[in-house]
N, C-alpha and C. Protein backbone atom coordinates (compact mmCIF):
# COMPACT_ATOMS: atom_id res chain seq x y z
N UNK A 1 19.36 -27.69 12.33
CA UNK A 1 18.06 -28.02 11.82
C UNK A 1 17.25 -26.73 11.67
N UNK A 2 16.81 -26.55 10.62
CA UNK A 2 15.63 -25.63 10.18
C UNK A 2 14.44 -26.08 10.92
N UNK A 3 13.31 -24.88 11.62
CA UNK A 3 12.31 -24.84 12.33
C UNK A 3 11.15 -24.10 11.67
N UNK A 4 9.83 -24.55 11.70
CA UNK A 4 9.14 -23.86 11.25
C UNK A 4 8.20 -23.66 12.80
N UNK A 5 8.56 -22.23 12.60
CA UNK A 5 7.89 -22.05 13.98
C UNK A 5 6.61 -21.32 13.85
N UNK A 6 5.49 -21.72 15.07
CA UNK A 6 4.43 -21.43 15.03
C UNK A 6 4.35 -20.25 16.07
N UNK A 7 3.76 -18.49 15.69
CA UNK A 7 4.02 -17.70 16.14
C UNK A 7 2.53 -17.48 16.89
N UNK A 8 2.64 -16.98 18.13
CA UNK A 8 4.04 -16.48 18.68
C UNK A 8 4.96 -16.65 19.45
N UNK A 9 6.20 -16.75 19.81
CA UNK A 9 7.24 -17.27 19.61
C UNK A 9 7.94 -16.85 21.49
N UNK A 10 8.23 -17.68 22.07
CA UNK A 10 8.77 -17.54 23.34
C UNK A 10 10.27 -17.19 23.23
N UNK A 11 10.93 -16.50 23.70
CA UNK A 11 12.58 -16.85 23.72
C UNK A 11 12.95 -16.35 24.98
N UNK A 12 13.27 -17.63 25.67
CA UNK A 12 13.64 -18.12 27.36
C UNK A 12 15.26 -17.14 27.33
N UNK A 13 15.51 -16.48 28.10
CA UNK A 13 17.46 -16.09 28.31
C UNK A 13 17.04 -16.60 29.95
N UNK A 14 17.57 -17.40 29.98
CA UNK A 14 17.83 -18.06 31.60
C UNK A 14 18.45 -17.36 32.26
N UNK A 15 19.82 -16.75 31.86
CA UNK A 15 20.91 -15.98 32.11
C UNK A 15 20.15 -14.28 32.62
N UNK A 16 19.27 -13.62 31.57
CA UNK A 16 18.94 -12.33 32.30
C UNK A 16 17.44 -12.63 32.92
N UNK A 17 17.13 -13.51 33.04
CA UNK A 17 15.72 -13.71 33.60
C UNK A 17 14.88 -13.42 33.08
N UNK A 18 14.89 -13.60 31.65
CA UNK A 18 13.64 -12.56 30.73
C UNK A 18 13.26 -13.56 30.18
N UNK A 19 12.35 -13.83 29.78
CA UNK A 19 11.42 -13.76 28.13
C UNK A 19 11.10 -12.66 27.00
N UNK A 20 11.59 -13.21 26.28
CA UNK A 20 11.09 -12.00 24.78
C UNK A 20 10.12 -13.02 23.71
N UNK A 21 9.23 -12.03 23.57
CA UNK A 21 8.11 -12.64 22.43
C UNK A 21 8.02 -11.74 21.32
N UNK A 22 8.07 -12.89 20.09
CA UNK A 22 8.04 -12.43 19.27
C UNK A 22 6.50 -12.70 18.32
N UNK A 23 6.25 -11.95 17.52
CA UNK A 23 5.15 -12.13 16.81
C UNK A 23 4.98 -12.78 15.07
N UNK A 24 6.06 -12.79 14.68
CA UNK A 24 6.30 -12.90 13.53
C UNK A 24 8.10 -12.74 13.07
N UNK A 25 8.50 -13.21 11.92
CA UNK A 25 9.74 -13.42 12.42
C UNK A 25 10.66 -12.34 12.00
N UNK A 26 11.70 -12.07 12.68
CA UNK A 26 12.59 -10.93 12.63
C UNK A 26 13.81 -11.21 13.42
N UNK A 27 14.51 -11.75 12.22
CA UNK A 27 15.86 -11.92 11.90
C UNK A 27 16.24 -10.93 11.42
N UNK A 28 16.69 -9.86 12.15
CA UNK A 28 17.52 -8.97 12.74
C UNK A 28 17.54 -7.94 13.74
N UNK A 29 19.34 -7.62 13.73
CA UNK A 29 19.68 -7.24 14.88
C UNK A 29 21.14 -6.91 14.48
N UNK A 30 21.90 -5.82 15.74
CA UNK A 30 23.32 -5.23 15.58
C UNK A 30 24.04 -6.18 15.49
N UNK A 31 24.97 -6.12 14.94
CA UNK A 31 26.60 -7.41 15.22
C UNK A 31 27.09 -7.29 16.49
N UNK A 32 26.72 -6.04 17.22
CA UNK A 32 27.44 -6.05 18.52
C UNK A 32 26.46 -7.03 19.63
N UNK A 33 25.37 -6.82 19.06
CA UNK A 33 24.51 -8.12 19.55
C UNK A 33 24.27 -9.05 19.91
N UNK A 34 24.62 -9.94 18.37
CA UNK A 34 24.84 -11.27 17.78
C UNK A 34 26.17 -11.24 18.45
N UNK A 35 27.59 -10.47 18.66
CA UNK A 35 28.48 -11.07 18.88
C UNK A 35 28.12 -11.11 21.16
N UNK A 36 27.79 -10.64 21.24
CA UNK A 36 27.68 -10.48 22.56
C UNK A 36 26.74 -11.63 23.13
N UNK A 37 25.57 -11.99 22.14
CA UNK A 37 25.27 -13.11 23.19
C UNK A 37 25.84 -14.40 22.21
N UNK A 38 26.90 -14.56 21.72
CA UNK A 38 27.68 -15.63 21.43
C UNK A 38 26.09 -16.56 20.36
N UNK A 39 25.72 -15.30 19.50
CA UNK A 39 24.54 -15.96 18.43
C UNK A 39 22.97 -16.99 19.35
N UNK A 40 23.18 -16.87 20.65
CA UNK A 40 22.07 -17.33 21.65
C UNK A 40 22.12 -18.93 21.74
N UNK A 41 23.40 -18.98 21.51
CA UNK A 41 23.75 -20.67 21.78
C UNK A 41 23.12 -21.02 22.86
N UNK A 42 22.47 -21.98 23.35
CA UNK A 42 21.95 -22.64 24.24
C UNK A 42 20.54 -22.06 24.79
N UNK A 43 20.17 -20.77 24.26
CA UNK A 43 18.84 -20.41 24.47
C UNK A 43 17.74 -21.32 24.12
N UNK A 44 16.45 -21.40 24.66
CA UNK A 44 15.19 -21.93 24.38
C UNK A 44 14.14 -21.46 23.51
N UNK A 45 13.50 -21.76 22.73
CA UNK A 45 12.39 -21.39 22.29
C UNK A 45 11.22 -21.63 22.85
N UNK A 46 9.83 -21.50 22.76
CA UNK A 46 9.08 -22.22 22.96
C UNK A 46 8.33 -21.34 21.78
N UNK A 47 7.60 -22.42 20.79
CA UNK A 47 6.52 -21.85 19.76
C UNK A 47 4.80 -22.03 20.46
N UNK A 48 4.01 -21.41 19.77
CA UNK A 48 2.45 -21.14 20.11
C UNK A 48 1.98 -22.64 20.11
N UNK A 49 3.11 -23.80 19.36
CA UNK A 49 2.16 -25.23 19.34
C UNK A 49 2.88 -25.54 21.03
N UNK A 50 3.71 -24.98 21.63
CA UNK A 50 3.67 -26.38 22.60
C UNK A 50 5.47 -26.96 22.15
N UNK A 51 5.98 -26.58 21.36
CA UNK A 51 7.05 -27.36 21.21
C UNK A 51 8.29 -26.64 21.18
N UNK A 52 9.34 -26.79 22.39
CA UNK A 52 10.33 -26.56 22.59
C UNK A 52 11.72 -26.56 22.06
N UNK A 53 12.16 -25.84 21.36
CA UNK A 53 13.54 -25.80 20.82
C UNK A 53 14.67 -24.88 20.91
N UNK A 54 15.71 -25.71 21.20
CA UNK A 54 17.15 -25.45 21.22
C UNK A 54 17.84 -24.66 20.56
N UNK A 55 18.57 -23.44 20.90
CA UNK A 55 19.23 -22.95 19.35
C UNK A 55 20.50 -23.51 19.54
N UNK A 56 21.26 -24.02 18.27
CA UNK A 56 22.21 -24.15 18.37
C UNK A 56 23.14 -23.05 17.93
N UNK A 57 23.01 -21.99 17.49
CA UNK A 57 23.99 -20.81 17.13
C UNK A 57 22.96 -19.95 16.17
N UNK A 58 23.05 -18.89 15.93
CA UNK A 58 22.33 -17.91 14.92
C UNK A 58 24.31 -17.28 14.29
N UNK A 59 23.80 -17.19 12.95
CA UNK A 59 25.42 -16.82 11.99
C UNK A 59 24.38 -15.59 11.20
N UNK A 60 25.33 -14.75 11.24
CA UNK A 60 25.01 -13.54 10.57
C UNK A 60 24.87 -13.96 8.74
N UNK A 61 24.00 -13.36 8.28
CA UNK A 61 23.78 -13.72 6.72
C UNK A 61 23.95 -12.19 5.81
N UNK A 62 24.15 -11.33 5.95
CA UNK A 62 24.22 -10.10 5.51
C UNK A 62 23.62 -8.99 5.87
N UNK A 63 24.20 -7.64 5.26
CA UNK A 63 23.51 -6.10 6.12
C UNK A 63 21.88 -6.08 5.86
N UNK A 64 21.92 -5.26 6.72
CA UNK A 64 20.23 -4.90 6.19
C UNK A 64 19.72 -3.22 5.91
N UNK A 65 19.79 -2.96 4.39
CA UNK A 65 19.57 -1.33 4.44
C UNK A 65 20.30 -0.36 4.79
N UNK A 66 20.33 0.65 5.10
CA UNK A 66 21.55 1.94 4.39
C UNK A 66 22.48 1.70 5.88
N UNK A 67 21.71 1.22 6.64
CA UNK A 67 22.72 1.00 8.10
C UNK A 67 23.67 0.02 8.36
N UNK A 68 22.97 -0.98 7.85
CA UNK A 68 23.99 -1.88 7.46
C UNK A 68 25.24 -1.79 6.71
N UNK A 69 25.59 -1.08 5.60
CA UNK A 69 26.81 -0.78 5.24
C UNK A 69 27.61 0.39 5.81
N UNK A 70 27.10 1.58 6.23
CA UNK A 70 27.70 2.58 6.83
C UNK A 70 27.84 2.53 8.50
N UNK A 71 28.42 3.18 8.85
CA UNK A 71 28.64 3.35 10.13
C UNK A 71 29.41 2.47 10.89
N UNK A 72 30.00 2.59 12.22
CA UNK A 72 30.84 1.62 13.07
C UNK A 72 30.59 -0.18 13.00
N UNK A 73 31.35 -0.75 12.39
CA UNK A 73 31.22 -2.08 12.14
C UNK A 73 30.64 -2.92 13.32
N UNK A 74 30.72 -2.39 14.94
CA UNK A 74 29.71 -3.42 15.41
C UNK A 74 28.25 -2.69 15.54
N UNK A 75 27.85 -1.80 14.97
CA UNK A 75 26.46 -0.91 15.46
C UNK A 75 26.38 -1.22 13.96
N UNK A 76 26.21 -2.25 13.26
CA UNK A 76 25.61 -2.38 12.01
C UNK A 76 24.54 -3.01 11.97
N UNK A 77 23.51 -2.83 11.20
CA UNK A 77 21.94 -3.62 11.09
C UNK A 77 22.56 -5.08 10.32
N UNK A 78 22.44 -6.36 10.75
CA UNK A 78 22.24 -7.76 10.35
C UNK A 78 21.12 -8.57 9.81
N UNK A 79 20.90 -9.07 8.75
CA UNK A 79 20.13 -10.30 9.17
C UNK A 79 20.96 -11.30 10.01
N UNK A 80 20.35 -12.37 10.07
CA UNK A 80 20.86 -13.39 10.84
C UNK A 80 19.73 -14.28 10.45
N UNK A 81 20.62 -16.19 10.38
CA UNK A 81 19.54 -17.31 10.30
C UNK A 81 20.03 -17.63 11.64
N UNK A 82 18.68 -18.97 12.24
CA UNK A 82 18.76 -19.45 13.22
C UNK A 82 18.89 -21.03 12.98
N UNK A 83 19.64 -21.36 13.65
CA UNK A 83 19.84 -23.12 13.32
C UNK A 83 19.44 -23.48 15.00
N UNK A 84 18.75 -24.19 15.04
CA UNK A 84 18.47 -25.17 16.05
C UNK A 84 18.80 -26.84 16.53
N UNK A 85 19.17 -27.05 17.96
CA UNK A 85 19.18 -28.40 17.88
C UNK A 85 18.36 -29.82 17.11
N UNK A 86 18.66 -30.93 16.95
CA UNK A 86 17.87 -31.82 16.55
C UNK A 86 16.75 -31.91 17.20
N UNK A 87 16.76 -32.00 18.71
CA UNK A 87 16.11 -32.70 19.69
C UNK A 87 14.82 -31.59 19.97
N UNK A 88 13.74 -32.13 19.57
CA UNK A 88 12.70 -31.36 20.15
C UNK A 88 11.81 -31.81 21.17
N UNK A 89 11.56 -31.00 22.22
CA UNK A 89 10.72 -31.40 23.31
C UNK A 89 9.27 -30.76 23.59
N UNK A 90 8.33 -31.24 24.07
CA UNK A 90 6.75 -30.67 24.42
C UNK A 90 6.84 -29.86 25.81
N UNK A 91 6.64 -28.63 25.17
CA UNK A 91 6.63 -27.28 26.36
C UNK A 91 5.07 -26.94 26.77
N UNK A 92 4.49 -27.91 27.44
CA UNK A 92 3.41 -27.46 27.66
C UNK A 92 2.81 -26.03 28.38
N UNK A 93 1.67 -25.32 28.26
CA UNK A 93 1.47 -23.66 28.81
C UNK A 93 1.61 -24.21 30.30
N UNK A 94 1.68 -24.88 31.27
CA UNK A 94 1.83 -24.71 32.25
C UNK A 94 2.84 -24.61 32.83
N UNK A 95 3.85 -25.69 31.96
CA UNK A 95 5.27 -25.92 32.23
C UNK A 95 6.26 -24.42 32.05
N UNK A 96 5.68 -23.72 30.87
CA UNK A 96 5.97 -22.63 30.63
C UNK A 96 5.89 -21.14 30.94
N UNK A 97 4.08 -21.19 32.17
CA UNK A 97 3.81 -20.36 32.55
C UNK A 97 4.92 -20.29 33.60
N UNK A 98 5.29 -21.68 34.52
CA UNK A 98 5.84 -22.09 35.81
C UNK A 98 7.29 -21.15 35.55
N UNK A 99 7.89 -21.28 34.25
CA UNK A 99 9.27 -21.28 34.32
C UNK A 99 9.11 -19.38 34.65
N UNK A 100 8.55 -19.03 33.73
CA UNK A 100 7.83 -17.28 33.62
C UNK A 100 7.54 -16.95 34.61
N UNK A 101 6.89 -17.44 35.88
CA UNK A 101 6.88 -17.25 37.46
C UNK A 101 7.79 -17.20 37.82
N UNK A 102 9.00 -18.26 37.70
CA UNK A 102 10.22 -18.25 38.56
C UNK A 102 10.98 -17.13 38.23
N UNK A 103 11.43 -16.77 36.84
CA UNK A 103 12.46 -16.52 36.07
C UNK A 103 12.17 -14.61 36.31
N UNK A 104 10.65 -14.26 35.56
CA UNK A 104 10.99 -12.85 35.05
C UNK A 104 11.00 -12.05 36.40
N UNK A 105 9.89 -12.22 37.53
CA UNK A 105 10.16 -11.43 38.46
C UNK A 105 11.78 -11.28 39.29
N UNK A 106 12.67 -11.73 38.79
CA UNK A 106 14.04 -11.74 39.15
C UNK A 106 14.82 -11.12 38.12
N UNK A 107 14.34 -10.88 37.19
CA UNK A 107 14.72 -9.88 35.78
C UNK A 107 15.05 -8.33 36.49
N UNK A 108 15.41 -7.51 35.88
CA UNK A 108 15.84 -5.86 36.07
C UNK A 108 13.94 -5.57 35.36
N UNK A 109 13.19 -5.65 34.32
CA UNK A 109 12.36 -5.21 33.81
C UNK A 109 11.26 -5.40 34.63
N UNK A 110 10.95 -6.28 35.30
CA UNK A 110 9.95 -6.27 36.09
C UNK A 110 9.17 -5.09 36.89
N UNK A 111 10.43 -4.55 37.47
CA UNK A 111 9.50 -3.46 38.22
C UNK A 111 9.33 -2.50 37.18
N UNK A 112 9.94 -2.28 35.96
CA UNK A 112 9.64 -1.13 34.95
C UNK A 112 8.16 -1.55 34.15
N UNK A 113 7.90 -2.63 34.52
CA UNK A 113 6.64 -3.20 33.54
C UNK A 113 5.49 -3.22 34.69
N UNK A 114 6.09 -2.56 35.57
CA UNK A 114 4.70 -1.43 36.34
C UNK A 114 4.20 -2.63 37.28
N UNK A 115 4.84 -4.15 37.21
CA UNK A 115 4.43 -4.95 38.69
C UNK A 115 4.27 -4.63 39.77
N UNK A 116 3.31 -4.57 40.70
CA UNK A 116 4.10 -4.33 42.18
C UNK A 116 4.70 -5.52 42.97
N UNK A 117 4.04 -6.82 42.92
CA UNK A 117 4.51 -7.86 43.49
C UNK A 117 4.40 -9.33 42.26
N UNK A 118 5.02 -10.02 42.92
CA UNK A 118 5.29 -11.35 41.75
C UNK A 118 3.83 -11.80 41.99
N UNK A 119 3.11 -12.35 43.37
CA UNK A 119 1.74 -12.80 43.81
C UNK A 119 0.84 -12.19 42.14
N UNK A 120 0.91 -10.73 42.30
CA UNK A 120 -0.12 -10.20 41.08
C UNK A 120 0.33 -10.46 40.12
N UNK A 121 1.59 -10.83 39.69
CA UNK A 121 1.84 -11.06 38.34
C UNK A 121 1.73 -13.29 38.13
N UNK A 122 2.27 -13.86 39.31
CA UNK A 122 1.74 -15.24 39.01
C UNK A 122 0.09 -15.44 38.95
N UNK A 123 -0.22 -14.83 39.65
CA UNK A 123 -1.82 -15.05 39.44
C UNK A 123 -2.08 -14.56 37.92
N UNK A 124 -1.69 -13.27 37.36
CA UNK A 124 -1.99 -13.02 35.75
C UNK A 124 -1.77 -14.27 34.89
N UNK A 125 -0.58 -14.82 34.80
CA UNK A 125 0.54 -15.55 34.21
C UNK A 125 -0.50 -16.90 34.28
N UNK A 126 -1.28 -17.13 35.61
CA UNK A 126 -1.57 -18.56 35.54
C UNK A 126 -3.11 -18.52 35.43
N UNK A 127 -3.46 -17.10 34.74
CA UNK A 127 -4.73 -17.13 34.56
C UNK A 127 -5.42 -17.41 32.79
N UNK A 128 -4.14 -17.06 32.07
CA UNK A 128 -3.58 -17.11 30.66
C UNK A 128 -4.14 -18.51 30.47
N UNK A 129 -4.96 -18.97 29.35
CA UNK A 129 -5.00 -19.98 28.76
C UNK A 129 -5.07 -20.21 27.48
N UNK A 130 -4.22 -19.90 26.75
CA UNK A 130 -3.36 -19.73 25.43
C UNK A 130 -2.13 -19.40 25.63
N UNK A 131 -1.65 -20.14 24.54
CA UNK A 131 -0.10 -18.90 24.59
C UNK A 131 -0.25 -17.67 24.07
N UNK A 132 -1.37 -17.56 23.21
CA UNK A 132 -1.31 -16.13 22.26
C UNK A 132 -1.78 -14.99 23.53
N UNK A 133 -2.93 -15.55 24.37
CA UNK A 133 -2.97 -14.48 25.90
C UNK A 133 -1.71 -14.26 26.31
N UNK A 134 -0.90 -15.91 27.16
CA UNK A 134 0.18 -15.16 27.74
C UNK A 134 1.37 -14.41 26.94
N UNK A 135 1.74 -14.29 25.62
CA UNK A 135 2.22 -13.42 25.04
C UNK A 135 1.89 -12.17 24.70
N UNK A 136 0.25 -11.82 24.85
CA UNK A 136 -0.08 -10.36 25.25
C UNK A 136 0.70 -9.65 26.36
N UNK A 137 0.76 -10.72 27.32
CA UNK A 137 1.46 -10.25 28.71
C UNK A 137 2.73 -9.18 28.06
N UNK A 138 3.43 -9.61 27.74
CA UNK A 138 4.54 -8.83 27.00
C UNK A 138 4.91 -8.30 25.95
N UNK A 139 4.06 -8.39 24.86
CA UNK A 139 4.32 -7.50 23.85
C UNK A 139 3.00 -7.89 22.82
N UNK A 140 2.50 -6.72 22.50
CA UNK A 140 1.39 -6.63 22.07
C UNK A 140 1.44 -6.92 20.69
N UNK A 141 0.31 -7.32 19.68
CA UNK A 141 0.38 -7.62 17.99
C UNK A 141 1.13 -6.60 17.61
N UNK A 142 1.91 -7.02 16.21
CA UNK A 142 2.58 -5.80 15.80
C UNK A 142 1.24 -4.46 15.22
N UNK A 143 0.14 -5.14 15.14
CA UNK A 143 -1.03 -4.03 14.88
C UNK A 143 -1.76 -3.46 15.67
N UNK A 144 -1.62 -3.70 16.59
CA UNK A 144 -2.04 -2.75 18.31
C UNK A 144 -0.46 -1.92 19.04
N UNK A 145 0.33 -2.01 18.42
CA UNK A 145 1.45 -1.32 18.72
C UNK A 145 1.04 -0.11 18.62
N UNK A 146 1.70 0.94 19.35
CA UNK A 146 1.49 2.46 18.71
C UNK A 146 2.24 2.73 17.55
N UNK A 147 2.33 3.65 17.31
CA UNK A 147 2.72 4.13 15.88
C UNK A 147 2.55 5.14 15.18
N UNK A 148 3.12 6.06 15.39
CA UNK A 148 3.21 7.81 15.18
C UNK A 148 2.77 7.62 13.31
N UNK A 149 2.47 7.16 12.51
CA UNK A 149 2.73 7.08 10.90
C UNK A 149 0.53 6.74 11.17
N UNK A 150 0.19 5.88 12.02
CA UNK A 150 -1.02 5.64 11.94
C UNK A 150 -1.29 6.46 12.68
N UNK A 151 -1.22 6.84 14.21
CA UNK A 151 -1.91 7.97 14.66
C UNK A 151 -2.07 9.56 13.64
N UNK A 152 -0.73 9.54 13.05
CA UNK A 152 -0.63 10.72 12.24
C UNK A 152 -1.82 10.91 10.69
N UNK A 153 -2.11 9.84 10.59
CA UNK A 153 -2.95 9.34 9.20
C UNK A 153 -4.06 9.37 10.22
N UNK A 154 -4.37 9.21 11.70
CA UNK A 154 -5.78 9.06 11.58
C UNK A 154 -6.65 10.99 12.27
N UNK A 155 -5.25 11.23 12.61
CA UNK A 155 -5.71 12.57 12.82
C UNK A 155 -5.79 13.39 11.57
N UNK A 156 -4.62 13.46 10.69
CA UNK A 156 -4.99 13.78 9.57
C UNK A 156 -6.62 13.81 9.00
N UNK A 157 -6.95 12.29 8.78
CA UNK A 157 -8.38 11.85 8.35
C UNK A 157 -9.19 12.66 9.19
N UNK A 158 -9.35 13.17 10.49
CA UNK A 158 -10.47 13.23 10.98
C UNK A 158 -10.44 15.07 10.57
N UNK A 159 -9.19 15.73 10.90
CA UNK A 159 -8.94 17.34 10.52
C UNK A 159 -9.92 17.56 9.16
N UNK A 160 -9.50 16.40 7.76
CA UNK A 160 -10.01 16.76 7.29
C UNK A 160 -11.74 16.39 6.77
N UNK A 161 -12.03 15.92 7.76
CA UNK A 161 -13.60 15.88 7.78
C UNK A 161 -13.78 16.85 8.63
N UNK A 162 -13.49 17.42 9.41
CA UNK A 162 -13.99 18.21 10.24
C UNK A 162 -14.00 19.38 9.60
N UNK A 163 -12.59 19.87 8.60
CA UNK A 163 -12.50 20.87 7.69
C UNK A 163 -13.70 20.83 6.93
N UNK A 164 -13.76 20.16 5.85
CA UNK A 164 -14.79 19.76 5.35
C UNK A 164 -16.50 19.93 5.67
N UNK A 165 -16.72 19.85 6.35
CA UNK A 165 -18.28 19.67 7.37
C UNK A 165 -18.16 21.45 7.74
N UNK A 166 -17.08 22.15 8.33
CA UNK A 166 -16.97 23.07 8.57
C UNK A 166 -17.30 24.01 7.50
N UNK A 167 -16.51 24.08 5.95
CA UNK A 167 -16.35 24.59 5.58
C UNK A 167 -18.05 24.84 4.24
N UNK A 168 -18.55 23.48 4.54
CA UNK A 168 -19.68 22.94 3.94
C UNK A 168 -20.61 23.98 4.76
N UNK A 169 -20.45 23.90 5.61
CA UNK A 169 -21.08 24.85 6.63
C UNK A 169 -21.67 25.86 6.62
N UNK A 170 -20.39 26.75 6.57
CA UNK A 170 -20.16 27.82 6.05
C UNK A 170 -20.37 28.34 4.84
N UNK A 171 -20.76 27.40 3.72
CA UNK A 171 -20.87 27.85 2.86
C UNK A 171 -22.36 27.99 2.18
N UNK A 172 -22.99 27.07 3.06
CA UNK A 172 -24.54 26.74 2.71
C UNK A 172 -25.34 27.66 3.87
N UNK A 173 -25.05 28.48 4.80
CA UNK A 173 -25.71 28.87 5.74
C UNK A 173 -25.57 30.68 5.84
């Protein structure tokens, strides 16, 4: 079954204790990937409405860009579609914050995401009332991301006002 999912986008791995959020959709990823977690058969979703879904397999659909055709056949760039179970269920934010208590502080990333104890991070988690808050928790809009191409454009911009004003300066005084 095709999903139209409302972002942003939960994806439960029970198995490494994580959550990954997504913001918008991005279907892709390596083949060594896709073949390694067996296309995320049995993984969870949870979307921004509240509603829970099943994947039933993700199948690779073709390369993506100059990486995709060159280089070692499993380090290749993919798209990939996602097919999901029939059966959809209501993931309410509490039900979901609960599982995010149990699950990530038992993850490897936890202590790299600068926690000191689970106490400070369930209290964050159950202070969230949206999903779009508790998905700040972990990964920020793709437009508050950093980004060397905008920092570089905004220093640019300011050099050259400052050039400018300087040189105006200098020339009137």
């Amino acid at each position: 079954m095709k999903a139209a999912l409302k972002y942003p986008v939960f994806y439960l791995a029970p198995a490494e204790h994580m959550v990954y959020v997504f913001w918008r959709e991005e279907h892709v990823t390596t083949r060594r990937l896709l073949a390694e977690a067996d296309g995320w058969a049995g993984q969870e979703v949870v979307d921004a409405s509240g509603r829970c879904y099943t994947i039933r397999r993700c199948r690779e659909t073709g390369p993506v860009g100059f990486y995709g055709h060159v280089g070692p056949t499993d380090r290749r760039t993919v798209r990939y579609d996602t097919d999901f179970e029939e059966t959809v269920c209501d993931c309410p934010l509490p039900e979901l914050q609960a599982w995010i208590v149990r699950e990530y502080p038992r993850s490897e990333w936890f202590r790299e995401a600068c926690w000191r104890n689970a106490a400070d991070f369930r209290q964050e988690v159950f202070r969230c009332r949206s999903f779009e808050e508790l998905a700040r928790m972990f990964r920020c809009r793709p437009e508050e991301e950093p980004s060397i191409r905008r920092n570089m454009t905004r220093f640019l911009a300011v050099a050259l006002v400052v050039g400018v004003v300087i040189w105006l300066l200098a020339r009137y005084t």
